[in-house]
C-alpha atoms as a PDB file:
ATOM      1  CA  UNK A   1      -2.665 -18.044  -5.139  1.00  0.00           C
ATOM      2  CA  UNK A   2      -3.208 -21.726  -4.453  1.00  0.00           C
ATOM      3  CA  UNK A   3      -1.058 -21.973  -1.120  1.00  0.00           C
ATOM      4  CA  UNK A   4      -3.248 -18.763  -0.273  1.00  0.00           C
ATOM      5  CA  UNK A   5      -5.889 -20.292  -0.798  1.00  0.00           C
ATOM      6  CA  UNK A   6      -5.115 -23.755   0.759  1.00  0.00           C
ATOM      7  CA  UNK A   7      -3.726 -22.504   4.134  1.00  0.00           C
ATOM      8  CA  UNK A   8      -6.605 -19.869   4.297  1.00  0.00           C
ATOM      9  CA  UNK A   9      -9.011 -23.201   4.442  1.00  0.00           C
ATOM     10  CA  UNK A  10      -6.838 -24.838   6.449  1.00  0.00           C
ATOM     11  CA  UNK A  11      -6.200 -22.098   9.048  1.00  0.00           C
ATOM     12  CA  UNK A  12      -9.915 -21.567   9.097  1.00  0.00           C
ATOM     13  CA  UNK A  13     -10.954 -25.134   9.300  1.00  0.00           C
ATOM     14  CA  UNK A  14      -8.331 -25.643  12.294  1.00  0.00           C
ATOM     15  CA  UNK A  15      -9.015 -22.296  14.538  1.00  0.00           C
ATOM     16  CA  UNK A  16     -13.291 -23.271  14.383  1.00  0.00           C
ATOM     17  CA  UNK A  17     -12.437 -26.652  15.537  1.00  0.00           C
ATOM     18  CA  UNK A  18     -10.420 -25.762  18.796  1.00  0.00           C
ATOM     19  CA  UNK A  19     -12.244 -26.429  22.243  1.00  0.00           C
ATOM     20  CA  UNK A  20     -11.311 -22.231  22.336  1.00  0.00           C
ATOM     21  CA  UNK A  21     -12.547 -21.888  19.004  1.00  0.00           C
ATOM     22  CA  UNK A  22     -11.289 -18.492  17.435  1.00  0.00           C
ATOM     23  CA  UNK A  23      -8.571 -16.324  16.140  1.00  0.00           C
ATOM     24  CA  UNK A  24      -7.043 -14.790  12.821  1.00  0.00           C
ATOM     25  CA  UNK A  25      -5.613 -15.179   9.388  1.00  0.00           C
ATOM     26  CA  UNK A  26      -3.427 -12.595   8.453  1.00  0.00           C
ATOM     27  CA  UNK A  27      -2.791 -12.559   4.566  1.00  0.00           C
ATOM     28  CA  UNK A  28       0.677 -10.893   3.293  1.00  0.00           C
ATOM     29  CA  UNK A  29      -0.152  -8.060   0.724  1.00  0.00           C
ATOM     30  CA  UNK A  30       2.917  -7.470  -1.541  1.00  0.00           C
ATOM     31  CA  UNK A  31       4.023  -5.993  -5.158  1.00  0.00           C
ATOM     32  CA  UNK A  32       0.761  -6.366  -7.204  1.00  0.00           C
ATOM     33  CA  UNK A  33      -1.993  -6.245  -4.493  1.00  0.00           C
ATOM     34  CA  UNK A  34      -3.611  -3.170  -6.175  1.00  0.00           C
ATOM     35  CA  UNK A  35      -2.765  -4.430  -9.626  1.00  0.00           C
ATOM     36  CA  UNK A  36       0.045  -2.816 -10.330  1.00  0.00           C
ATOM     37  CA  UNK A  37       2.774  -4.397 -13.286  1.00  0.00           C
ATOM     38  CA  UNK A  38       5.222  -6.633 -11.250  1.00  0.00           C
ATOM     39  CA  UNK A  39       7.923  -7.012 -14.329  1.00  0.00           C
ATOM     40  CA  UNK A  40      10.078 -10.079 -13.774  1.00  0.00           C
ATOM     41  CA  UNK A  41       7.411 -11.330 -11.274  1.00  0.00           C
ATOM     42  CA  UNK A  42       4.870 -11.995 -12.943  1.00  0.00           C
ATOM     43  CA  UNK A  43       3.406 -15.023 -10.935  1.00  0.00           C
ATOM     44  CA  UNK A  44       4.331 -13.322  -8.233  1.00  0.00           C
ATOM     45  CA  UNK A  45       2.461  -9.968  -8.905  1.00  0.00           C
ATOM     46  CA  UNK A  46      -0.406 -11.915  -9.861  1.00  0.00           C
ATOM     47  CA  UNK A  47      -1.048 -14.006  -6.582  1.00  0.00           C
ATOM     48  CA  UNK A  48      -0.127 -10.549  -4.557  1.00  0.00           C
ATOM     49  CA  UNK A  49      -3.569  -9.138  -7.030  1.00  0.00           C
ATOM     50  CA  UNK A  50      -5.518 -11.810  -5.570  1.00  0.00           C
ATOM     51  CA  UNK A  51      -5.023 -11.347  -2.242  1.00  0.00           C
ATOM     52  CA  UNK A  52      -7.472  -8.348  -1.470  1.00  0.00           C
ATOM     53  CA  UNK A  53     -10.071  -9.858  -3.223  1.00  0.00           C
ATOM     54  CA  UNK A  54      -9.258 -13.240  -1.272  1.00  0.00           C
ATOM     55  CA  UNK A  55      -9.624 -11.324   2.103  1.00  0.00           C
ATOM     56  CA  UNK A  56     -12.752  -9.343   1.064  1.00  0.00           C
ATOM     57  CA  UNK A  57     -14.440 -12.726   0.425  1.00  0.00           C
ATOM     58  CA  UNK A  58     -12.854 -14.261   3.560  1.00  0.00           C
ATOM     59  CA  UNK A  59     -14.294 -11.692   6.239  1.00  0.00           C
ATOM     60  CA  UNK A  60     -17.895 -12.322   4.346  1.00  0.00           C
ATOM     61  CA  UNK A  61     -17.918 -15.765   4.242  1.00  0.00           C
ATOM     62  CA  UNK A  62     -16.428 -15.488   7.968  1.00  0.00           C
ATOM     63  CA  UNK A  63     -19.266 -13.087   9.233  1.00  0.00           C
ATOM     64  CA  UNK A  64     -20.596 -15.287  11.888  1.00  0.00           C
ATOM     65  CA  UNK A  65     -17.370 -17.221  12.916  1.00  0.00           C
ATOM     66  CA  UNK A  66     -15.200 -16.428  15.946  1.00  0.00           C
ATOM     67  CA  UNK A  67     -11.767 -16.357  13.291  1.00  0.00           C
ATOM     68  CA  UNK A  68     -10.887 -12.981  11.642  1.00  0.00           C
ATOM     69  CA  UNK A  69      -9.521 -12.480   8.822  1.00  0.00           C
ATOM     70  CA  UNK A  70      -6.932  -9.117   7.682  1.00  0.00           C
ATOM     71  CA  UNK A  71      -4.766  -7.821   5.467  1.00  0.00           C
ATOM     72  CA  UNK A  72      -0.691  -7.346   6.150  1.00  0.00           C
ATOM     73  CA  UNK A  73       1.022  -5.431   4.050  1.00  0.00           C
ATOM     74  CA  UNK A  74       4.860  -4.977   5.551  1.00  0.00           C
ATOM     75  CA  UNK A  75       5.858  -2.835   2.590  1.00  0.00           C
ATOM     76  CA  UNK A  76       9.203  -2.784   0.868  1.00  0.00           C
ATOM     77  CA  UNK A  77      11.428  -5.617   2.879  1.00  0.00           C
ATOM     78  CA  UNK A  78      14.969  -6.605   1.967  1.00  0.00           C
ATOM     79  CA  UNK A  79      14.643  -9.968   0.786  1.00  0.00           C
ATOM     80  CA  UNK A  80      15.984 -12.853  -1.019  1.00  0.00           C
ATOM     81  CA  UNK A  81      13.344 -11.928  -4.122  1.00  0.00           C
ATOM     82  CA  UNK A  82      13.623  -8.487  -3.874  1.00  0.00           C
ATOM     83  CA  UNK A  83      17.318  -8.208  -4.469  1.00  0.00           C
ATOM     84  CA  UNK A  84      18.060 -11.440  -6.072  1.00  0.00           C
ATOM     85  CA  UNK A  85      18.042  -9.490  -9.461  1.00  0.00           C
ATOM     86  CA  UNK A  86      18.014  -6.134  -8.597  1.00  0.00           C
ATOM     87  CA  UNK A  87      20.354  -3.456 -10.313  1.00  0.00           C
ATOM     88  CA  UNK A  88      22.520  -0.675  -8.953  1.00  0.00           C
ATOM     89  CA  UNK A  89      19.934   1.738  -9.838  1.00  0.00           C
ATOM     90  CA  UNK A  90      17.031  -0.415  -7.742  1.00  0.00           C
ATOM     91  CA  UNK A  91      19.153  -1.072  -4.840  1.00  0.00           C
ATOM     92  CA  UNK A  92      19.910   2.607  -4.506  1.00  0.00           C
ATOM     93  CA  UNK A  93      16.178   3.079  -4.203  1.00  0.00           C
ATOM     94  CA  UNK A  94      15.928   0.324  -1.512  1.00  0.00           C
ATOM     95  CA  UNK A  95      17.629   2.920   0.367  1.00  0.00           C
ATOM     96  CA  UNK A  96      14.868   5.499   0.100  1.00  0.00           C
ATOM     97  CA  UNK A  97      11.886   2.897   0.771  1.00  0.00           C
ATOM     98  CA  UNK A  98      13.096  -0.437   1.934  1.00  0.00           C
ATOM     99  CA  UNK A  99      13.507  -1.813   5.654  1.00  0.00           C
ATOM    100  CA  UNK A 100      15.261  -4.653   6.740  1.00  0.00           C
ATOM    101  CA  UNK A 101      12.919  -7.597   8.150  1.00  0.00           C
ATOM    102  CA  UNK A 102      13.542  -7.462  11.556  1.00  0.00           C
ATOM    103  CA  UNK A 103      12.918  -3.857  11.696  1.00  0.00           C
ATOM    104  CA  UNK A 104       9.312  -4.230  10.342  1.00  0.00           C
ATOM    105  CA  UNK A 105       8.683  -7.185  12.265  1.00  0.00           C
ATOM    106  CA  UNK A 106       9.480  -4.698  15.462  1.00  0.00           C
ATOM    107  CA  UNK A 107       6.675  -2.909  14.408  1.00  0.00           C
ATOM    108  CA  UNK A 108       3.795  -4.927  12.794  1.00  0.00           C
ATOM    109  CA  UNK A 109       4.153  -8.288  15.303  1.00  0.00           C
ATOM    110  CA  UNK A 110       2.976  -6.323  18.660  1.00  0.00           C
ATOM    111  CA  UNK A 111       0.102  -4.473  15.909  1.00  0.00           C
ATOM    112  CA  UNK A 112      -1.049  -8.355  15.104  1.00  0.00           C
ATOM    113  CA  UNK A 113      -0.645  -9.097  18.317  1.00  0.00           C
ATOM    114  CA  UNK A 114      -2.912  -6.317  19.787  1.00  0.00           C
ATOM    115  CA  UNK A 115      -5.394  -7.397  16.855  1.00  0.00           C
ATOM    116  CA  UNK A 116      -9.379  -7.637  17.581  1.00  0.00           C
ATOM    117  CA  UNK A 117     -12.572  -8.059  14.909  1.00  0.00           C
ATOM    118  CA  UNK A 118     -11.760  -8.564  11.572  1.00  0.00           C
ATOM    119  CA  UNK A 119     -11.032  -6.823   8.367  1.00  0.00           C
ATOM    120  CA  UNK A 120      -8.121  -5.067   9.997  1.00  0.00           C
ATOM    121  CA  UNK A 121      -5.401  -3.962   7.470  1.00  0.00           C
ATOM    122  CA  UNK A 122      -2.250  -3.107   9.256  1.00  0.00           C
ATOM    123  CA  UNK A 123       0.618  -1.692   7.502  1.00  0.00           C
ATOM    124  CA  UNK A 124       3.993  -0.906   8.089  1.00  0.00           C
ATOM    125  CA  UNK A 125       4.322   1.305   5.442  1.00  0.00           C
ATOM    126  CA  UNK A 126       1.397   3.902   4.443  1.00  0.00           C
ATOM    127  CA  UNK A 127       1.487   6.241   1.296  1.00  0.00           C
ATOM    128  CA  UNK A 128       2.416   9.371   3.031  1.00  0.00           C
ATOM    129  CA  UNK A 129       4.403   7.552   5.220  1.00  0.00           C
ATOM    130  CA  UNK A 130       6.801   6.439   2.173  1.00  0.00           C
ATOM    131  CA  UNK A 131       6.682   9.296   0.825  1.00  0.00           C
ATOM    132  CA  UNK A 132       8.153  11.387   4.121  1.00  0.00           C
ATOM    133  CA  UNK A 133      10.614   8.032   4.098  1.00  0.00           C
ATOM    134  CA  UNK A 134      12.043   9.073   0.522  1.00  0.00           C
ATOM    135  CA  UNK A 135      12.415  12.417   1.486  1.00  0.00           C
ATOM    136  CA  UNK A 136      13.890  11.769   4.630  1.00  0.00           C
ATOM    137  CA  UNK A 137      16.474   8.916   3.566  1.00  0.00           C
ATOM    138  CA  UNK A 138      17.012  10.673   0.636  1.00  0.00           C
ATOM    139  CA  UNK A 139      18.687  13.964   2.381  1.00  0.00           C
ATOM    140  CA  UNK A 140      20.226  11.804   5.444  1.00  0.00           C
ATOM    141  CA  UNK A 141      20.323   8.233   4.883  1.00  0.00           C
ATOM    142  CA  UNK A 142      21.036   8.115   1.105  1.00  0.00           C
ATOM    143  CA  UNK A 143      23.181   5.088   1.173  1.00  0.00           C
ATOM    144  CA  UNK A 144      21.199   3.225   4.552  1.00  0.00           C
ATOM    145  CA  UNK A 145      22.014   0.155   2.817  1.00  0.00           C
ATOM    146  CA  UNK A 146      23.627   0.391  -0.327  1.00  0.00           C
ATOM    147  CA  UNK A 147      26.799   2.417  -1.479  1.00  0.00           C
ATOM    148  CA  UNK A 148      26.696   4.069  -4.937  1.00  0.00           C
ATOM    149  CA  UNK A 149      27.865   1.054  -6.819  1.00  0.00           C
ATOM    150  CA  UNK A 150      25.109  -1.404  -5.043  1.00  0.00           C
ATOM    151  CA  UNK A 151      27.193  -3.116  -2.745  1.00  0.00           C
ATOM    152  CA  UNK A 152      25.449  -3.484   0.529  1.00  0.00           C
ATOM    153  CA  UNK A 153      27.179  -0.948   3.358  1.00  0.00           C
ATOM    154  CA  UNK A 154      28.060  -3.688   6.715  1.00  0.00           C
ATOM    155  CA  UNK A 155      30.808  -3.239   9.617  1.00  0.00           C
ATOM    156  CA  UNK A 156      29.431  -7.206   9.937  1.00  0.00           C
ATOM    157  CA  UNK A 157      29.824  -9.388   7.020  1.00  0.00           C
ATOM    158  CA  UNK A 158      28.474 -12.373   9.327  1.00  0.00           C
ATOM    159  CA  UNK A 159      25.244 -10.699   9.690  1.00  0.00           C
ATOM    160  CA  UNK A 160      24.476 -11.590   6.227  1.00  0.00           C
ATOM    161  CA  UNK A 161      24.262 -14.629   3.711  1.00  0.00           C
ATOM    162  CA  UNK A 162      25.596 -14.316  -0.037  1.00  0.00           C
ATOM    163  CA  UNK A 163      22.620 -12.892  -1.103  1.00  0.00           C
ATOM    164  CA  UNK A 164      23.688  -9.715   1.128  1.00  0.00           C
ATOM    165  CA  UNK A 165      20.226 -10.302   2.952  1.00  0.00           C
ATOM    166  CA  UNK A 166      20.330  -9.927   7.162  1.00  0.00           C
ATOM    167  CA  UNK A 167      20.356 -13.121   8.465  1.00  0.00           C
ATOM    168  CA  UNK A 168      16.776 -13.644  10.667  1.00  0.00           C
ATOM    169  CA  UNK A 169      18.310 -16.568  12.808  1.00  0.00           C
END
């Protein structure tokens, strides 16, 4: 919550004080933004709680400045902290919901880009948007990622580190 907090100020402070004063602060929405149990992340879950509310305050106290300020929420995203403890039985879900990060960043970055106002929420993944994913993966991509004993599926063991997450650069 702090380093939410912190770089929301800081953004804010710096994108006023340009000569071409303006812009926008995106913050990421995650596991625990509608207050939902995060088990095993606790701090995590309860920084993600705090980050509508953070927003909300942001676009009012923001009203009559140049910056927006939105909500990103890129849904379920293979990551180091989403499968550093995950069990066969999670990663076999991952299939049905989860996206690798360079295939969300395909479609949110040209949405931020494209961005105007503020209070925008843009999401990669909507409710009946997962739920069509489930059904979908779960009839013709049931192991996208994962094979039944939840080792990650690859023709291209170089495309990932130890954790098994895709390698971004």
């Amino acid at each position: 919550m702090l380093g939410s907090l912190l770089c929301s100020r800081q953004a804010l402070r710096t994108l006023e004080s340009q000569d071409d004063a303006g812009g926008h602060i995106f913050n990421m929405e995650g596991a625990g933004s509608f207050g939902d149990a995060t088990a095993t992340y606790a701090a995590y879950g309860a920084t993600k709680s705090s980050i509508p509310q953070l927003t909300a305050t942001l676009v009012e106290e923001t009203k009559k400045s140049p910056v927006g300020c939105h909500i990103l929420s890129p849904g379920m995203v293979l990551t180091d902290l989403l499968l550093s403890d995950s069990t066969v039985l999670f990663r076999r879900f991952f299939n049905l919901i989860a996206e690798e990060p360079d295939t969300v960043a395909e479609n949110v970055v040209p949405r931020i880009l494209e961005v105007s106002g503020t209070n925008k929420k843009i999401r990669y993944l909507t409710v009946p948007g997962a739920f069509l994913k489930i059904v979908v993966n779960a009839i013709v991509n049931r192991n996208k990622f994962f094979d039944d004993k939840g080792e990650r599926i690859s023709g291209d063991d170089s495309v990932f580190d130890e954790q098994r997450v895709k390698k971004q650069y």
